[in-house]
C-alpha atoms as a PDB file:
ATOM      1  CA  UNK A   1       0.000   0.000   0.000  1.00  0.00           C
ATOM      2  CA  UNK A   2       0.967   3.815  -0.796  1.00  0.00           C
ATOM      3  CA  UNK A   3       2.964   5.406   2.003  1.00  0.00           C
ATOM      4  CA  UNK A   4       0.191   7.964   2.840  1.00  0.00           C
ATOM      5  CA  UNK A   5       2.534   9.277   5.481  1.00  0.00           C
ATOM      6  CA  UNK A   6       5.646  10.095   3.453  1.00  0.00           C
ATOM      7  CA  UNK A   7       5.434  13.532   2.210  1.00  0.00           C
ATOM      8  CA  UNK A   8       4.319  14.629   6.071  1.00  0.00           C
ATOM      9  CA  UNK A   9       7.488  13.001   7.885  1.00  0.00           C
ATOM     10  CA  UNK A  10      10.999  11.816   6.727  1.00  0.00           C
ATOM     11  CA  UNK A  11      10.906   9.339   9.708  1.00  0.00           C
ATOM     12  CA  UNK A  12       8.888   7.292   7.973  1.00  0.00           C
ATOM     13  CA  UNK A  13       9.990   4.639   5.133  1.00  0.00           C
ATOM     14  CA  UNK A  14       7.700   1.880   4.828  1.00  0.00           C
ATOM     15  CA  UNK A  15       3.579   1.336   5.423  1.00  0.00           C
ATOM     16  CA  UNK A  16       1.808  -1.664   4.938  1.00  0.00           C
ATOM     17  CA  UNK A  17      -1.662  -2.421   5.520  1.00  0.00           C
ATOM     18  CA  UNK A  18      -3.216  -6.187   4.864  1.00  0.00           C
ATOM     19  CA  UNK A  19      -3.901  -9.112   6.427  1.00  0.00           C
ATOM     20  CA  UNK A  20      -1.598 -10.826   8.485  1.00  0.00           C
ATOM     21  CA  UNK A  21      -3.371 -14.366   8.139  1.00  0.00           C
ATOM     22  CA  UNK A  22      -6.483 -15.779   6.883  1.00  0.00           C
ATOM     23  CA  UNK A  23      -8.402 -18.871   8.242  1.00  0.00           C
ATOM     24  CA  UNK A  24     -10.968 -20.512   5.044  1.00  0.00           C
ATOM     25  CA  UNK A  25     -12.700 -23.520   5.309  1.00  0.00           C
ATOM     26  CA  UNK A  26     -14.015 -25.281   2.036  1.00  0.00           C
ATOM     27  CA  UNK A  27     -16.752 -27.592   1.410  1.00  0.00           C
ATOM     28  CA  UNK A  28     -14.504 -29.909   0.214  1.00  0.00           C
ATOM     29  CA  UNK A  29     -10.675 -31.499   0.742  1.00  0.00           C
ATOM     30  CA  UNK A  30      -9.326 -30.304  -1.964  1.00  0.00           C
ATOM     31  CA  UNK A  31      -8.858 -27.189  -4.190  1.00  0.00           C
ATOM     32  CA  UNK A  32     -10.544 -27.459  -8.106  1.00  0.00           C
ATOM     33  CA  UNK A  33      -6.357 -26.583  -9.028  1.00  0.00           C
ATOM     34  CA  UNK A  34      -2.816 -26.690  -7.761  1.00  0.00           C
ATOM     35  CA  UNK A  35      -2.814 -25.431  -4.700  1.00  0.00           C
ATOM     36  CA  UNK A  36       0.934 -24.146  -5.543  1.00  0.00           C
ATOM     37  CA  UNK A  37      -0.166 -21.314  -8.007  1.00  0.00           C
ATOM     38  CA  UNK A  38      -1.132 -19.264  -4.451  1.00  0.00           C
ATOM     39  CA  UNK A  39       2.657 -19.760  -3.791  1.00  0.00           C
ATOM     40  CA  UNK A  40       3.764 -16.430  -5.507  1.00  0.00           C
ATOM     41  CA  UNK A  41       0.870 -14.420  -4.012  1.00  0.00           C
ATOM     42  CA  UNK A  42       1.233 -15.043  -0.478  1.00  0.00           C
ATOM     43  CA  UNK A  43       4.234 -15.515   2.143  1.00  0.00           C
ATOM     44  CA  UNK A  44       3.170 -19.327   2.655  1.00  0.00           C
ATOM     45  CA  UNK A  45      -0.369 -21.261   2.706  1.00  0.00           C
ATOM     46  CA  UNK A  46      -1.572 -24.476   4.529  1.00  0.00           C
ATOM     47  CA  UNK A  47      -4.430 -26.862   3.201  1.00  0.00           C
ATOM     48  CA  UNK A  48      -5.482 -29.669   5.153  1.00  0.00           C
ATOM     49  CA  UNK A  49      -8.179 -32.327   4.518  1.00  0.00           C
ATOM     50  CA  UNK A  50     -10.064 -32.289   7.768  1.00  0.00           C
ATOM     51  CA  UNK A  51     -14.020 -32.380   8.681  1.00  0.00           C
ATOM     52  CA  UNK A  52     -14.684 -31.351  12.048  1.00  0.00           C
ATOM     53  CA  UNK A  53     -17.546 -32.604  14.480  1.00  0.00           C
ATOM     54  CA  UNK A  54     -20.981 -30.928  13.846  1.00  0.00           C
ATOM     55  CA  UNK A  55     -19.914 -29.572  10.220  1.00  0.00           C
ATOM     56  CA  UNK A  56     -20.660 -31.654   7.992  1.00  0.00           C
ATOM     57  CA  UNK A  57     -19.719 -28.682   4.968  1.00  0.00           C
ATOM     58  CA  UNK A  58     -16.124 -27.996   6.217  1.00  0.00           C
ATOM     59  CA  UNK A  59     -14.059 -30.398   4.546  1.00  0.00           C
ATOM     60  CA  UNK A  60     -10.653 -28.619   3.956  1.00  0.00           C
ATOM     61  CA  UNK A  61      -8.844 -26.166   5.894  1.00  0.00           C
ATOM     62  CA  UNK A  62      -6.820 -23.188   4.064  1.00  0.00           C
ATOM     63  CA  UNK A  63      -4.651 -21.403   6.326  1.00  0.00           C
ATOM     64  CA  UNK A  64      -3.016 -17.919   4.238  1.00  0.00           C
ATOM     65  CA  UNK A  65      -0.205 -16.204   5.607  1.00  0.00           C
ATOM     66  CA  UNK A  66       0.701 -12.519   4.452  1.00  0.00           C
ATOM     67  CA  UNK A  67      -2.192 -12.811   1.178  1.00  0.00           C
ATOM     68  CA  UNK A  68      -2.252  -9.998  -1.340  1.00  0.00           C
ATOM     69  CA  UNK A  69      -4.936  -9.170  -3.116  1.00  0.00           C
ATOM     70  CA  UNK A  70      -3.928 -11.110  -5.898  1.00  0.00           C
ATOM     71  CA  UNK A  71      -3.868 -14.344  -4.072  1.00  0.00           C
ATOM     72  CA  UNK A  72      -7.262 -13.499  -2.491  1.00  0.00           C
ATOM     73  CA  UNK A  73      -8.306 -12.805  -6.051  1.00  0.00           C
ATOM     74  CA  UNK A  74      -7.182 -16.100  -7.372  1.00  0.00           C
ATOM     75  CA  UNK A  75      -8.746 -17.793  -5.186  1.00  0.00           C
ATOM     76  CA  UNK A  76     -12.046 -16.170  -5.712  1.00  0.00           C
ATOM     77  CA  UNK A  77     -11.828 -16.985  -9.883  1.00  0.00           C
ATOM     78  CA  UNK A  78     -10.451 -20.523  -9.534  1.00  0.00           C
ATOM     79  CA  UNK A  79     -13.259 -21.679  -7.191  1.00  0.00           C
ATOM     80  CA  UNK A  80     -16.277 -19.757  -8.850  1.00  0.00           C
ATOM     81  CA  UNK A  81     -19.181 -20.635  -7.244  1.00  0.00           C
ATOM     82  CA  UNK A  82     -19.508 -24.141  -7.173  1.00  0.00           C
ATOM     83  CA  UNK A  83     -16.768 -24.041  -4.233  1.00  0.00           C
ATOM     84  CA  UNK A  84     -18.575 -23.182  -0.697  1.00  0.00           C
ATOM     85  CA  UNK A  85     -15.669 -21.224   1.067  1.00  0.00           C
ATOM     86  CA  UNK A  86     -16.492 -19.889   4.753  1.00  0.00           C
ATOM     87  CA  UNK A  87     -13.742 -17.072   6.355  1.00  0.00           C
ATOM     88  CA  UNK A  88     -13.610 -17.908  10.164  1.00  0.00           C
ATOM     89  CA  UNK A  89     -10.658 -15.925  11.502  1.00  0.00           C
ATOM     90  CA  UNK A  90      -8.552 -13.361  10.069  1.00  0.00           C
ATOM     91  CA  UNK A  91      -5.418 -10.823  11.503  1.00  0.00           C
ATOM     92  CA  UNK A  92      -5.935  -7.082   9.813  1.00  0.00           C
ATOM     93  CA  UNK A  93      -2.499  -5.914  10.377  1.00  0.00           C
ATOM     94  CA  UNK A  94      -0.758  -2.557   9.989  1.00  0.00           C
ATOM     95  CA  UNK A  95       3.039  -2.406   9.289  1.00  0.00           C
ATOM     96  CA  UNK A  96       5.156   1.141   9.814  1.00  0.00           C
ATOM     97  CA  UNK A  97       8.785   1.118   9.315  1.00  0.00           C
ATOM     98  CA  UNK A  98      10.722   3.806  10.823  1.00  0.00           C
ATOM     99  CA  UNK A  99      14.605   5.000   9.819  1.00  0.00           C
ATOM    100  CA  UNK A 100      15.685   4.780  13.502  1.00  0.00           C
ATOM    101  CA  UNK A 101      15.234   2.437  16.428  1.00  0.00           C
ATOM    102  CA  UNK A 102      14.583   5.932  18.520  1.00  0.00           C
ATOM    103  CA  UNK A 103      11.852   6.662  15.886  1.00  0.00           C
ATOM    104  CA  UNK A 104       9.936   3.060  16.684  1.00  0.00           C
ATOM    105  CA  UNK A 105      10.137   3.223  20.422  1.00  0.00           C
ATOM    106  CA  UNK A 106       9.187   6.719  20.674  1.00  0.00           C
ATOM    107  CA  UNK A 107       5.580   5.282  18.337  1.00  0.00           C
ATOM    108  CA  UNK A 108       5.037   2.745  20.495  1.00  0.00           C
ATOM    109  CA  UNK A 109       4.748   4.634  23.650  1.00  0.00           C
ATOM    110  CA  UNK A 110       2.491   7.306  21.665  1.00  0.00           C
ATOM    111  CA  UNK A 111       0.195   4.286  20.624  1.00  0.00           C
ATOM    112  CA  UNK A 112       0.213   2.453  24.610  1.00  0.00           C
ATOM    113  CA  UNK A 113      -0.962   6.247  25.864  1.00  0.00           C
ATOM    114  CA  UNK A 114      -3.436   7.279  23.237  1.00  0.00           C
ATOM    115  CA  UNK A 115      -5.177   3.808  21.762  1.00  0.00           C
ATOM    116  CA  UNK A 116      -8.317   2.396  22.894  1.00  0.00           C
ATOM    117  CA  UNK A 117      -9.795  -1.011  22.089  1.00  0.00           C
ATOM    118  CA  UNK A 118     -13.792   0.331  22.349  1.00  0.00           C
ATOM    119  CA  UNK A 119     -16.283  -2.846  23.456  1.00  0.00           C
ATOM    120  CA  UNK A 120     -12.773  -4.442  24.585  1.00  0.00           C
ATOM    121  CA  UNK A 121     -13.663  -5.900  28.368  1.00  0.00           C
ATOM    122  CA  UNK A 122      -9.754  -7.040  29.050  1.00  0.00           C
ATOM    123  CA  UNK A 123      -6.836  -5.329  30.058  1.00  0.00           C
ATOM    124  CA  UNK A 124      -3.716  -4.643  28.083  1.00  0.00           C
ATOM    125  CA  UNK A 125      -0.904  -7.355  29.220  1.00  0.00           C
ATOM    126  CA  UNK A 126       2.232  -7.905  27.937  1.00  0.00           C
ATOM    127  CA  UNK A 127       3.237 -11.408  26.916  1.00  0.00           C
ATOM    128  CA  UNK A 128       6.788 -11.858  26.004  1.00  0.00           C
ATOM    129  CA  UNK A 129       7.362  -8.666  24.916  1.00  0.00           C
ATOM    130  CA  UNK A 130       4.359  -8.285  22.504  1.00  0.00           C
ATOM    131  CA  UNK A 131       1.200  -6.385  24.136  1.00  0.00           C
ATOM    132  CA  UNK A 132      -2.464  -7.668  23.843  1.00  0.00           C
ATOM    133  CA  UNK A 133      -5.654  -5.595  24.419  1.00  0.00           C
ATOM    134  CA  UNK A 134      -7.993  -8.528  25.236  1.00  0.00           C
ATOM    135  CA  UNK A 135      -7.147 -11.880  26.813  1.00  0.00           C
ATOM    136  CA  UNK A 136      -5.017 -14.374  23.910  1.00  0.00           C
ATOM    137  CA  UNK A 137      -6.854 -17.118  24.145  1.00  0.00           C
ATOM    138  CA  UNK A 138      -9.464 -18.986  27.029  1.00  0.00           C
ATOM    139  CA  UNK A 139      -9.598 -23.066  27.291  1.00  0.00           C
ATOM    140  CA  UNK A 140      -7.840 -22.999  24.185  1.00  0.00           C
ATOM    141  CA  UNK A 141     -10.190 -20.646  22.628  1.00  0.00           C
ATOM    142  CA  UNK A 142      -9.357 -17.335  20.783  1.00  0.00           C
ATOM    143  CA  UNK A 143     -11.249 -14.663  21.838  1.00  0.00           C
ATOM    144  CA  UNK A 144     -13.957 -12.612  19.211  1.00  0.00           C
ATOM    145  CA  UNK A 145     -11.695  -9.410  18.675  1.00  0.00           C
ATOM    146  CA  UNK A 146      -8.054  -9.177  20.048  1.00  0.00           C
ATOM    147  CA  UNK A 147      -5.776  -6.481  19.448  1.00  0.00           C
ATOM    148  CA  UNK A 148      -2.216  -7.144  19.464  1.00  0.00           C
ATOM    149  CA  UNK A 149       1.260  -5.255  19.160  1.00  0.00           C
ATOM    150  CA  UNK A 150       5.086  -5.796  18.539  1.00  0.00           C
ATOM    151  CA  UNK A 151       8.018  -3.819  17.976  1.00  0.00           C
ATOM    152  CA  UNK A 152      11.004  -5.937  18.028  1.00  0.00           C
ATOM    153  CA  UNK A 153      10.687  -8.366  14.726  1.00  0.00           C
ATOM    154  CA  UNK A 154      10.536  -7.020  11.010  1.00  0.00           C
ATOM    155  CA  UNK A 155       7.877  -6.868   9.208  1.00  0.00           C
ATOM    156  CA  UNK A 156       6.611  -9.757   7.015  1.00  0.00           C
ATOM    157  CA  UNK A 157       4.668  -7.817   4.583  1.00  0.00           C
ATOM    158  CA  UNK A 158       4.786  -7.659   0.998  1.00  0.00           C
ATOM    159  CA  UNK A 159       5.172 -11.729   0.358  1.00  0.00           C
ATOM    160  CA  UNK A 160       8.379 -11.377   1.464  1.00  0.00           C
ATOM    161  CA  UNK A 161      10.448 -13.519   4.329  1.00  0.00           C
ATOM    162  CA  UNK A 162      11.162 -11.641   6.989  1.00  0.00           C
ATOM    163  CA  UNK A 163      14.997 -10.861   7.242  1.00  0.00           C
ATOM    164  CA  UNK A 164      15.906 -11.141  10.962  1.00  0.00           C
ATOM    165  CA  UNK A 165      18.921  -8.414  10.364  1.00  0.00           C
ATOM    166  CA  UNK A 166      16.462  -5.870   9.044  1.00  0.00           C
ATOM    167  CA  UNK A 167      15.046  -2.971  11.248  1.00  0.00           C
ATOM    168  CA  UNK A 168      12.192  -4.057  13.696  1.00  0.00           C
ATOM    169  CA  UNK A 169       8.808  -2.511  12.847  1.00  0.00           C
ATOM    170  CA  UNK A 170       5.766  -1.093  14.502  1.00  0.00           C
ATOM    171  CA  UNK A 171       3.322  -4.616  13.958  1.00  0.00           C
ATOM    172  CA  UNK A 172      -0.437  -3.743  14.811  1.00  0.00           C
ATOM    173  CA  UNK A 173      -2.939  -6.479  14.227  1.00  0.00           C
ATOM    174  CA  UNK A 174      -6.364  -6.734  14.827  1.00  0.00           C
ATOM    175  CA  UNK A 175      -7.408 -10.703  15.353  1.00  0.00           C
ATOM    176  CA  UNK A 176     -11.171 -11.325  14.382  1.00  0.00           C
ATOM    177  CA  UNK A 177     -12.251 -14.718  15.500  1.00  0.00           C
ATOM    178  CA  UNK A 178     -15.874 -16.050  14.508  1.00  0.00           C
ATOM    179  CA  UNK A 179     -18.021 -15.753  12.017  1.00  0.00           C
ATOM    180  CA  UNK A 180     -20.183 -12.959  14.159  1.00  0.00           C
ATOM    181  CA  UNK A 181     -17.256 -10.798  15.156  1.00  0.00           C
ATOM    182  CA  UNK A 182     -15.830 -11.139  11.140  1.00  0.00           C
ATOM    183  CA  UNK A 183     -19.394  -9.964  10.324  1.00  0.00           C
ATOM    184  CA  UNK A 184     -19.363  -6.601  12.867  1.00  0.00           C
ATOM    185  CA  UNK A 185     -16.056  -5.734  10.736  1.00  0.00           C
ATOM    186  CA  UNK A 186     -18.204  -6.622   7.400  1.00  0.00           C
ATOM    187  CA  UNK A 187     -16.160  -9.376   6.413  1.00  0.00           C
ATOM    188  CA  UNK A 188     -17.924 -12.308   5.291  1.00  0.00           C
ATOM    189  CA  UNK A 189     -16.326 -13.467   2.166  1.00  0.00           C
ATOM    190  CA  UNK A 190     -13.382 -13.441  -0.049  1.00  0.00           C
ATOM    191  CA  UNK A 191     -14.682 -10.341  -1.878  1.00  0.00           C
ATOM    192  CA  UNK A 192     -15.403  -8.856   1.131  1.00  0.00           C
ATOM    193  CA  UNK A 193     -11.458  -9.383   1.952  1.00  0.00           C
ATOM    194  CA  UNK A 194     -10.679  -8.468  -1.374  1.00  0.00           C
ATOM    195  CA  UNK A 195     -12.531  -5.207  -1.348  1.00  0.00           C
ATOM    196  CA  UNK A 196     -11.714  -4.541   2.648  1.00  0.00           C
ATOM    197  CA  UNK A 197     -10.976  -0.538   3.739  1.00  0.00           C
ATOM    198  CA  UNK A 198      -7.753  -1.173   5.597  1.00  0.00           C
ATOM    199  CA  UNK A 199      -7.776   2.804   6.371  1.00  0.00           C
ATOM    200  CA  UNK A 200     -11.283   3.057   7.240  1.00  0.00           C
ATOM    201  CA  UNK A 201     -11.085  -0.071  10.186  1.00  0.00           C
ATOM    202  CA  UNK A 202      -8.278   1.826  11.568  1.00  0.00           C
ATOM    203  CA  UNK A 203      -9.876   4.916  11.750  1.00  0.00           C
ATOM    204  CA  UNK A 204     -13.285   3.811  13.110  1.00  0.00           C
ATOM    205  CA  UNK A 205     -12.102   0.924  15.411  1.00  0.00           C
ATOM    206  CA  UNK A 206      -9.570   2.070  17.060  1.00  0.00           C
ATOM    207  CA  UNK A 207     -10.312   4.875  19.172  1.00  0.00           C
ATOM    208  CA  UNK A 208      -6.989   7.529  19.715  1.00  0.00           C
ATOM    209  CA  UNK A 209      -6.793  10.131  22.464  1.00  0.00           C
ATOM    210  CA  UNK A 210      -4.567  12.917  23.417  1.00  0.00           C
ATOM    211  CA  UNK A 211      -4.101  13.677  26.917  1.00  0.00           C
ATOM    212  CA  UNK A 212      -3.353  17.276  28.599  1.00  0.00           C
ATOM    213  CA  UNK A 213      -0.364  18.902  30.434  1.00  0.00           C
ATOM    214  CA  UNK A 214      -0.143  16.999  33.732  1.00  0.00           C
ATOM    215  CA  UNK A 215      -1.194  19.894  35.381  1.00  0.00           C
ATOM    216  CA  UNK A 216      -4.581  19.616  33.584  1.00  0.00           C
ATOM    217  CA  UNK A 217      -4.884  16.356  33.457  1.00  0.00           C
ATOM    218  CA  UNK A 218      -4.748  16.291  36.957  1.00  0.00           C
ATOM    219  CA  UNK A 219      -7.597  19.015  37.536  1.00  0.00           C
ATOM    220  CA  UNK A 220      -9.479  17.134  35.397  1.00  0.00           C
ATOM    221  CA  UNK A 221      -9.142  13.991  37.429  1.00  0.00           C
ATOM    222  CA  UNK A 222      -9.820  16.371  40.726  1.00  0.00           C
ATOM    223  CA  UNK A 223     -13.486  17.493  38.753  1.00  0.00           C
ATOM    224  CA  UNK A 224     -14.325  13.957  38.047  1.00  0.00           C
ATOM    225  CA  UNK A 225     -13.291  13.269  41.804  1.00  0.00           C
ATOM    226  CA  UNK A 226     -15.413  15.942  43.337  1.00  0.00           C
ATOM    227  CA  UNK A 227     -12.018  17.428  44.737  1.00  0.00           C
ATOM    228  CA  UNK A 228     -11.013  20.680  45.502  1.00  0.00           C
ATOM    229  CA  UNK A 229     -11.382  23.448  41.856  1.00  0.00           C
ATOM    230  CA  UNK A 230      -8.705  25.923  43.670  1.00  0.00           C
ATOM    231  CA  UNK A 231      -6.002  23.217  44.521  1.00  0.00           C
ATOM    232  CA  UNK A 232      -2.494  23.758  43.728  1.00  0.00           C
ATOM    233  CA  UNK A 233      -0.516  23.568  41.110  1.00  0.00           C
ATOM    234  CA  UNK A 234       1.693  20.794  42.503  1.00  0.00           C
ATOM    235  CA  UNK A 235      -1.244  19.074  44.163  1.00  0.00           C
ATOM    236  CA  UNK A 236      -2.744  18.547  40.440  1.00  0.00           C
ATOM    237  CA  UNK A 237       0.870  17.367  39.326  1.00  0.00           C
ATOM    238  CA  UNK A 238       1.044  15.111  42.170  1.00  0.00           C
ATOM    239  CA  UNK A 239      -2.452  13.248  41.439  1.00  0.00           C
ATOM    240  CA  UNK A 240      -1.529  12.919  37.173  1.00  0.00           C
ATOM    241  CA  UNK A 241       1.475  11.301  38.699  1.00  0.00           C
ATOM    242  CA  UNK A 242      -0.266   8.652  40.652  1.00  0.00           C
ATOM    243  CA  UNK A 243      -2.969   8.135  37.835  1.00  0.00           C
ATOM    244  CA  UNK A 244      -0.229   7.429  35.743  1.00  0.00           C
ATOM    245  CA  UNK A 245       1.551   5.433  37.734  1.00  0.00           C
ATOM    246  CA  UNK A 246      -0.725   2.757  38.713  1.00  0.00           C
ATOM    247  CA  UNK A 247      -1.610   2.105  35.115  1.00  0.00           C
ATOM    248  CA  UNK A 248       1.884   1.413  33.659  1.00  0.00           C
ATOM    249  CA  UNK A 249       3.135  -1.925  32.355  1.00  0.00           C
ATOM    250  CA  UNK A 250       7.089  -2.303  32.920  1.00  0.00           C
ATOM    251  CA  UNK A 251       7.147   1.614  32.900  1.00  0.00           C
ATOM    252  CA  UNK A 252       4.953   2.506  29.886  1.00  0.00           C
ATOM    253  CA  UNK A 253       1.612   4.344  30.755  1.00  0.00           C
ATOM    254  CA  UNK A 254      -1.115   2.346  29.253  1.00  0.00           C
ATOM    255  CA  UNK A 255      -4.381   4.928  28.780  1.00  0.00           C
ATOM    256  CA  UNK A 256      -6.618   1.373  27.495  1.00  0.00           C
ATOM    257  CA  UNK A 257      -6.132   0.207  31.239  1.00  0.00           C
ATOM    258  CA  UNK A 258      -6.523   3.711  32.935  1.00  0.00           C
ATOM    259  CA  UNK A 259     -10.048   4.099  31.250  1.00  0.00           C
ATOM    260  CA  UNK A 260     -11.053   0.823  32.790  1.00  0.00           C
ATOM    261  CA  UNK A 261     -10.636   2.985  36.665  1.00  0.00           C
ATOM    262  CA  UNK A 262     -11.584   6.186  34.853  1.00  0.00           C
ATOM    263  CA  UNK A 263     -14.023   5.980  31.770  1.00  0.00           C
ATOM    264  CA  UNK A 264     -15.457   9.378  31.741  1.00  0.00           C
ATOM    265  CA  UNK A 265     -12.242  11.121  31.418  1.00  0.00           C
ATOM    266  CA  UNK A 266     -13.002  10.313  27.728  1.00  0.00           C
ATOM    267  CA  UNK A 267     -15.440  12.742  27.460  1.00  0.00           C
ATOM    268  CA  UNK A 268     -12.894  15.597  27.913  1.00  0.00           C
ATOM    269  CA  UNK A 269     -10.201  14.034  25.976  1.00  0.00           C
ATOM    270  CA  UNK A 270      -9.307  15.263  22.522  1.00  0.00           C
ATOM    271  CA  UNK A 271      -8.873  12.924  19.485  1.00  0.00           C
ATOM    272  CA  UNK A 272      -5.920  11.427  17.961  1.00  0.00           C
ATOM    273  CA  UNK A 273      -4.509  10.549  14.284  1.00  0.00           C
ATOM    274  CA  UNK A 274      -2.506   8.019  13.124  1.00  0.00           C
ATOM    275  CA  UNK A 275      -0.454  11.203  11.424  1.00  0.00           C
ATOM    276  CA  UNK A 276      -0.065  12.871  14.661  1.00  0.00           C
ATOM    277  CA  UNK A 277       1.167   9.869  15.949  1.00  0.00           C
ATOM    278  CA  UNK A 278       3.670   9.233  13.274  1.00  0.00           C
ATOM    279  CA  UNK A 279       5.077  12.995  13.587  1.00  0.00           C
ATOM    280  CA  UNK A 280       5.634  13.272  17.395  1.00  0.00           C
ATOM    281  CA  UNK A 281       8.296  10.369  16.526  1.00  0.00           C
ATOM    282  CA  UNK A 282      11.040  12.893  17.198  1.00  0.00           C
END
């Protein structure tokens, strides 16, 4: 995809936005044609012949890894209709490659403190070093909509394989689980991955928030307390510091896990952009 963000900030060199892996099951074993013509359109696939309990159409699973639209595409003509293909799980990632390790750590603490996973019960945890907003998995189970994040592997985008010498990237995926939650994103079949606003999910999924000065963020917190309006200076520096504080993972002020104690301090919290994001990467 077009680096939208290149002609706003030199710190950027590379955006991707796809799909990280998709999760088909056909109503039969077998594709109607070498499976190996995907090969060239996708990072790697997996077909097994399988039928599961209770499902008496799912005959064959095809696992995609890294698909471009082409591969989706060619999927879509070779089967035609008389193949029944069902998506059940997908990963809607979003790749950003900066010039400088500074750059990449300085986005990922901008993301922690501004992103918001709306409808998104769990807490953000960190799990060997890559940070989920939602719980992974329960009794071996994914979950309906998972967020995840990584900054320290490169990115496997563009059918290529990853290089493990090449600059780490900022790795944002959304995991969709279930034919309901696919359905709440609009996703429902391969033309609907095919045809699939990358931008658009980002935008109106994901909510992003800016917060104040400490100083106001902590007379805010003192108004939604009921506290004192003609407090000090220092006394409103003193309570940001302690909201902040006791929502931090390792350090890093996580605003998806402060909402959680304090959820109408969205109501007084300006908006975020993935631009402004990408440009306070000093």
């Amino acid at each position: 995809m077009k680096n939208r963000f290149k002609k706003y900030s030199p710190r950027l060199t590379f955006l991707h936005d796809g799909f990280d892996r998709v999760n088909l099951w056909l109503d039969r074993p077998t594709l109607p044609f070498d499976a190996q013509r995907l090969a060239p359109h996708c990072r790697d696939f997996s077909l097994t012949a399988t039928q599961p309990r209770y499902h008496a159409n799912r005959k064959g699973q095809l696992a995609l890894y890294q698909p471009t639209a082409s591969c989706l595409q060619m999927l879509r003509d070779l089967c035609g209709a008389e193949i029944g293909i069902e998506l059940v799980y997908a990963e809607i990632n979003r790749d950003l490659v900066f010039k400088s390790l500074h750059q990449l750590s300085a986005m990922r603490s901008a993301f922690m403190e501004s992103a918001h996973m709306p409808y998104q019960r769990g807490l953000v945890s960190d799990f060997n070093g890559t940070f989920y907003w939602g719980v992974r998995s329960k009794a071996a189970h994914r979950q309906g909509s998972v967020m995840c994040l990584y900054t320290d592997r490169p990115s496997k985008a563009m059918n290529a394989s990853p290089d493990l010498s090449s600059t780490p990237c900022f790795h944002s995926e959304w995991r969709v689980s279930g034919k309901a939650a696919l359905a709440r994103l609009g996703l429902r079949s391969l033309d609907d991955l095919i045809n699939f606003d990358h931008v658009g999910h980002w935008q109106d999924n994901l909510n992003l928030y800016q917060l104040p000065s400490k100083t106001d963020l902590g007379r805010l917190l003192a108004k939604l307390d009921g506290g004192s309006p003609d407090a000090s200076s220092v006394a409103y520096l003193k309570r940001a510091n302690r909201w902040l504080d006791a929502h931090r993972i390792d350090g890093q002020f996580v605003l998806h896990n402060a909402l959680k104690t304090t959820p109408k301090i969205v109501r007084f919290l300006p908006r975020n952009t993935w631009l402004k994001l990408v440009l306070s990467c000093e």
